[in-house]
Protein backbone atom coordinates (compact mmCIF):
# COMPACT_ATOMS: atom_id res chain seq x y z
CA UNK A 1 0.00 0.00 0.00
CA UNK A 2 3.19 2.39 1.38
CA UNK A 3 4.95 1.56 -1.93
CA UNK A 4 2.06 2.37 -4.21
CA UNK A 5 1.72 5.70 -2.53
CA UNK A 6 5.66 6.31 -3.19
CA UNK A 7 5.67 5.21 -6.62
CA UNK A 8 3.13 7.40 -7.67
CA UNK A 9 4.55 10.33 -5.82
CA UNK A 10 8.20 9.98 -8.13
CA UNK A 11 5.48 9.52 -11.52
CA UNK A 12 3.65 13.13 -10.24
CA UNK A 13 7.46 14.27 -9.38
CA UNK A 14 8.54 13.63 -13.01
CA UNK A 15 4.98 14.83 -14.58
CA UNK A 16 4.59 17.44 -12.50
CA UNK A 17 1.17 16.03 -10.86
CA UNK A 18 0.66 18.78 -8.13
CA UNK A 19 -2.33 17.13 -6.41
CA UNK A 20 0.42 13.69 -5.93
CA UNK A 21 3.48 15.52 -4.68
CA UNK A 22 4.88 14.83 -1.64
CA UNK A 23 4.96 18.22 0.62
CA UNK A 24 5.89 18.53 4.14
CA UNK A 25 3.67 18.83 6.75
CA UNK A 26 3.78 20.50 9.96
CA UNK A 27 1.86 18.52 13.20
CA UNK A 28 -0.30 21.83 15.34
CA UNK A 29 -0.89 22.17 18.17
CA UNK A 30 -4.81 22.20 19.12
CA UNK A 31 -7.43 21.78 21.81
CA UNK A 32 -8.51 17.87 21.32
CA UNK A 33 -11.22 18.43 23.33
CA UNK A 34 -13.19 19.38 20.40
CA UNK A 35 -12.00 16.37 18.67
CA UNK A 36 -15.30 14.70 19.95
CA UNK A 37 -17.64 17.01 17.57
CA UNK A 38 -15.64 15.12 14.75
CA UNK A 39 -16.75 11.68 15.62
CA UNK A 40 -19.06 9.70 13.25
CA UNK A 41 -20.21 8.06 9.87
CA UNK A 42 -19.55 10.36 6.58
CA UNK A 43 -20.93 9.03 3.33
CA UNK A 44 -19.38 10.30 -0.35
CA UNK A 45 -21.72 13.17 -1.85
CA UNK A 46 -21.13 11.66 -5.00
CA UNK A 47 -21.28 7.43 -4.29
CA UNK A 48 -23.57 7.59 -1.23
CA UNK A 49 -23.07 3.76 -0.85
CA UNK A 50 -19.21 4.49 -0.01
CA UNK A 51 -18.44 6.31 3.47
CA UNK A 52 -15.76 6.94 6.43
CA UNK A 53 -15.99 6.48 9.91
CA UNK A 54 -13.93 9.10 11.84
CA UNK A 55 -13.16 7.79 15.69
CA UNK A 56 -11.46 8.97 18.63
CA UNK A 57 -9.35 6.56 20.67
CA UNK A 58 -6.85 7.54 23.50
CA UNK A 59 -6.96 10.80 22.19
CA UNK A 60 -6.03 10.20 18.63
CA UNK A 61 -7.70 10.90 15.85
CA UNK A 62 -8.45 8.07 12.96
CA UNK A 63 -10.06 8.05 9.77
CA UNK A 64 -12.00 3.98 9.07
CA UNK A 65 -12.28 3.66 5.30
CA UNK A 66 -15.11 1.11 4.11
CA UNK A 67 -12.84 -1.15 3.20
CA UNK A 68 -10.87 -1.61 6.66
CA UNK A 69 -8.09 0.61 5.57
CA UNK A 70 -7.32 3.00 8.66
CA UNK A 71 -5.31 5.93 8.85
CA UNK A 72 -4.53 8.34 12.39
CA UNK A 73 -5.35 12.24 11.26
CA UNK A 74 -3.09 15.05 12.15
CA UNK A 75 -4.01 18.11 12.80
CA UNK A 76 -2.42 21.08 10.41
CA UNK A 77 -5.17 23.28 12.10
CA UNK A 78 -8.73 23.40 14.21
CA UNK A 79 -10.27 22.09 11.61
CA UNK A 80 -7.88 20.29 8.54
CA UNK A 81 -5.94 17.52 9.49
CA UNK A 82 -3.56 15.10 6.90
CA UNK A 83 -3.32 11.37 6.77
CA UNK A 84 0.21 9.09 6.30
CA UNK A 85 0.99 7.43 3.73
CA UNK A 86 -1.48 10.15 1.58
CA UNK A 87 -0.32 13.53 2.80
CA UNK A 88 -4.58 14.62 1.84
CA UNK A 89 -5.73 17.66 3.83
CA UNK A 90 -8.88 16.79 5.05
CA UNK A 91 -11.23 19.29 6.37
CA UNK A 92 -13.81 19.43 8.72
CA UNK A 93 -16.70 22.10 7.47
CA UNK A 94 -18.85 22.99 10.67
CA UNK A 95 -22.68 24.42 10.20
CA UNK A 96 -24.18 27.53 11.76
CA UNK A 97 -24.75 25.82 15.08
CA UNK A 98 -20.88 24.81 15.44
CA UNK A 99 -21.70 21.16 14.40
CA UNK A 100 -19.01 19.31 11.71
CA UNK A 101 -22.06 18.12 9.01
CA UNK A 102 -19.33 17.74 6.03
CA UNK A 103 -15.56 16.64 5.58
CA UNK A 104 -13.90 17.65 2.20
CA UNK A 105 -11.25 14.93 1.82
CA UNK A 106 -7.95 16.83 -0.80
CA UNK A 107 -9.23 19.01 -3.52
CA UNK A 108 -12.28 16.98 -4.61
CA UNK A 109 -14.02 14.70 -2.43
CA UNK A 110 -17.17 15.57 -0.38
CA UNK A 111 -18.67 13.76 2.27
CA UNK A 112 -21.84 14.56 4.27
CA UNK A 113 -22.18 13.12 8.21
CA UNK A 114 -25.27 10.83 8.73
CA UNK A 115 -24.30 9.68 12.30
């Protein structure tokens, strides 16, 4: 999986593939107290049968795929975090009443919370 991820980054190197470029990012440091409000099922906008579950243990913060893949987030801010091996920003978009209803995984990706 690790090498799949790295072999693609040297293609984008070489083809000059901005969205699979390896860039360095910094861990920040935030209140995980909030991290609770971030908790729960997401489904793709676009392939509703297709979703994430984002869960708190030991205060760390993972992201489930639906296909058992798992990945810890770290936080780059309040609300955007990033994933290893996939260096993705993924942000957490909050509604009026302070409640995370959508998560925008990189550039393209939407998912809506259902639980």
């Amino acid at each position: 999986h690790i090498l799949g991820y790295e072999m693609m980054r040297g293609v984008a190197k070489r083809c000059g593939w901005p969205e699979f470029i390896q860039v360095r990012k910094q861990v920040a440091r935030v209140d995980r107290s909030s991290w609770t409000q971030l908790v729960g099922k997401y489904i793709y906008i676009e392939e509703p049968e297709c979703g994430v579950e984002v869960q708190l243990e030991r205060g760390h913060l993972f992201l489930q795929e639906s296909l058992g893949i798992r990945y810890e987030l770290f936080p780059e801010s309040e609300t955007e975090f990033f994933c290893l091996p996939k260096y993705e920003t993924i942000q957490f978009i909050f509604n009026d009443v302070g409640i995370a209803d959508e998560m925008k995984i990189g550039s393209y990706e939407r998912l809506e919370r259902v639980a």
